[in-house]
N, C-alpha and C. Protein backbone atom coordinates (compact mmCIF):
# COMPACT_ATOMS: atom_id res chain seq x y z
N UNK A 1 -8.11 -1.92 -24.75
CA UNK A 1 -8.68 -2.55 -23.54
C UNK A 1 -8.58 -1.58 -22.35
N UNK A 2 -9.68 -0.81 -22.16
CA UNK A 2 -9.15 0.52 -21.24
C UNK A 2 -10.54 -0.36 -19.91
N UNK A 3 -9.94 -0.33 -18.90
CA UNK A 3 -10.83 -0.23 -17.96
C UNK A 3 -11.44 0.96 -17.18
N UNK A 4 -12.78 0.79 -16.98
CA UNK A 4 -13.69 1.52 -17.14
C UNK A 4 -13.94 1.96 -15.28
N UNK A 5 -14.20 2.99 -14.26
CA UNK A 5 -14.55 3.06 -12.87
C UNK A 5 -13.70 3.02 -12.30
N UNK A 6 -12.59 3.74 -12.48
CA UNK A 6 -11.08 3.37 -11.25
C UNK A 6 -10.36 2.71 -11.26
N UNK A 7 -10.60 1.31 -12.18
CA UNK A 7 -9.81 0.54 -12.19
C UNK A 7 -8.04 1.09 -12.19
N UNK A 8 -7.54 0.22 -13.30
CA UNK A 8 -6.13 0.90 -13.53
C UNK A 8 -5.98 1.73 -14.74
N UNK A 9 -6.57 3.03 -14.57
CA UNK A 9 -6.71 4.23 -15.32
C UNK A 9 -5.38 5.01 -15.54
N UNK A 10 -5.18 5.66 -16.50
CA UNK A 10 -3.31 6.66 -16.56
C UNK A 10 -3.76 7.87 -15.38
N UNK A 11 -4.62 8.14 -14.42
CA UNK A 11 -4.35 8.93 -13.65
C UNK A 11 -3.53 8.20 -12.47
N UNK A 12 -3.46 9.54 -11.56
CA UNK A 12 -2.34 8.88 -10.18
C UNK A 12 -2.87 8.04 -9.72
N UNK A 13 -2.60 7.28 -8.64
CA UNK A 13 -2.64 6.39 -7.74
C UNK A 13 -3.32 7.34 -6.77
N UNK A 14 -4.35 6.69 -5.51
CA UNK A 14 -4.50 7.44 -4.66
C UNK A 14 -4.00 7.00 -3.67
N UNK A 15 -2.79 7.74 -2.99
CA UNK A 15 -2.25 7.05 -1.47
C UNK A 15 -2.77 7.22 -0.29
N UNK A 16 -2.87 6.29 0.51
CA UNK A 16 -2.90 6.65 1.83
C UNK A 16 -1.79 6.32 2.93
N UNK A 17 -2.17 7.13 4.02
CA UNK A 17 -1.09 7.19 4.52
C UNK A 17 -1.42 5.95 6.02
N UNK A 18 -0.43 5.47 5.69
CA UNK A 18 -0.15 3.92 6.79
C UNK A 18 0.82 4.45 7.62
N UNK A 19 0.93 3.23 9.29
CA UNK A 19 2.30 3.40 9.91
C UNK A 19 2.73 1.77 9.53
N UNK A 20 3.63 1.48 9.69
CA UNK A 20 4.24 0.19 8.75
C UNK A 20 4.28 -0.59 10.56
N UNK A 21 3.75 -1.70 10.32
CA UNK A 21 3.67 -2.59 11.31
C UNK A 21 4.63 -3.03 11.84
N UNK A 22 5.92 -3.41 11.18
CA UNK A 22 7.12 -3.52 11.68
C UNK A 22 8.34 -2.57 12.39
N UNK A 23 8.23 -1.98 11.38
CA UNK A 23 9.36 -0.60 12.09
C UNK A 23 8.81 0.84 12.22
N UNK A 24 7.12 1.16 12.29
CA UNK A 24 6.27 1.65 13.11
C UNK A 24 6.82 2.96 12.04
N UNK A 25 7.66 2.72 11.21
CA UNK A 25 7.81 4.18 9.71
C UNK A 25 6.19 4.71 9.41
N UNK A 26 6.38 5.91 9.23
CA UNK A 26 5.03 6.38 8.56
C UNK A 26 5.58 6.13 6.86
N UNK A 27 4.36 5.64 5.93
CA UNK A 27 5.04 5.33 4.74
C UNK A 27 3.09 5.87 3.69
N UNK A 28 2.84 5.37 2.79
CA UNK A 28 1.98 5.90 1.65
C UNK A 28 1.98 4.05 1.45
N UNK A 29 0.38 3.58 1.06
CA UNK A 29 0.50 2.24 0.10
C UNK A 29 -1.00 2.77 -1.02
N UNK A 30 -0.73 2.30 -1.67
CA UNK A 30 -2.06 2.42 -2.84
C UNK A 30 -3.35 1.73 -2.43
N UNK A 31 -3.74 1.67 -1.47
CA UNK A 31 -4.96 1.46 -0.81
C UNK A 31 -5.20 1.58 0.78
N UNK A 32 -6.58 1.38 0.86
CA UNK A 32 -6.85 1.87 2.13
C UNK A 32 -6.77 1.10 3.07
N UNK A 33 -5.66 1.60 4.04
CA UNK A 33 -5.47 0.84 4.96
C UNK A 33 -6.81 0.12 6.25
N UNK A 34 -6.81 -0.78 6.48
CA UNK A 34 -7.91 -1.77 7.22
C UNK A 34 -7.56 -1.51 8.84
N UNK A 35 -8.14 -1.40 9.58
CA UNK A 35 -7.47 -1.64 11.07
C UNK A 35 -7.20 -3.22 11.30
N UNK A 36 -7.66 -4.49 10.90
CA UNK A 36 -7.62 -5.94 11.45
C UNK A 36 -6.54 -6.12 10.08
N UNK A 37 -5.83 -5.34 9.55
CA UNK A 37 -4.64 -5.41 8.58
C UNK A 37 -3.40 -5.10 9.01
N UNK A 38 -1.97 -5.85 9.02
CA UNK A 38 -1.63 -4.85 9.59
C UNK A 38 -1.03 -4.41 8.27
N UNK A 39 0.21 -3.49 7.86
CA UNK A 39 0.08 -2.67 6.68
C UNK A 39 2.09 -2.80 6.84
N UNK A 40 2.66 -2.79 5.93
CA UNK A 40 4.31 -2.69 5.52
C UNK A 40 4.88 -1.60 4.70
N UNK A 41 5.57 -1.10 5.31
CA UNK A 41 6.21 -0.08 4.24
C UNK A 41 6.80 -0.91 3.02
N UNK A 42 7.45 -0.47 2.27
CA UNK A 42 7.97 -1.23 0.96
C UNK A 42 9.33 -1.99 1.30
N UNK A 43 10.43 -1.60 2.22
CA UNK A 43 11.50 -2.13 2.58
C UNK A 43 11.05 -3.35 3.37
N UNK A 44 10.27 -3.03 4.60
CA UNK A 44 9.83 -4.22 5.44
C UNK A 44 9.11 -5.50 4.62
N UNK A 45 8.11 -4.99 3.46
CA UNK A 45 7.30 -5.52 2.72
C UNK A 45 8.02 -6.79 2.05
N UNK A 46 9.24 -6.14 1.71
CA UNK A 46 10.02 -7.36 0.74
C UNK A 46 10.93 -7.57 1.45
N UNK A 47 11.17 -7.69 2.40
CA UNK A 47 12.02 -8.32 3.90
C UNK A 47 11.42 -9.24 3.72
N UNK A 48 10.04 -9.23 4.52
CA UNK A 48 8.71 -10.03 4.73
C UNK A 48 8.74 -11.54 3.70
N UNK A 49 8.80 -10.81 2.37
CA UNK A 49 8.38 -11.30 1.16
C UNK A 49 9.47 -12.44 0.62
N UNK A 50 10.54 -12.33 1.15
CA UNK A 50 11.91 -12.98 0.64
C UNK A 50 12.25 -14.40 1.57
N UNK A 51 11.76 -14.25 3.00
CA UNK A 51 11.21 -15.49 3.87
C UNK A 51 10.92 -16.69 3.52
């Protein structure tokens, strides 16, 4: 079952680079960040997430 166009292929991930909305860290998330988004590093993310 291989998906086909980018999906979730065995190559890398493509990161981009975010500032994390909370503690204003520059951090990497696996998609492209939105401006009307705001965006979490991974520590803040599951801060967030545990609420």
């Amino acid at each position: 079952m291989g998906y086909q166009g980018g999906g979730f292929s065995s190559g890398p991930r493509e990161m981009h680079k975010a500032t994390c909305a909370e503690c204003k860290k520059e951090c990497e998330v696996p998609f492209k960040p939105r401006e009307d988004r705001p965006v979490y590093c991974k520590d803040c993310f599951s801060k967030r997430k545990d609420r």
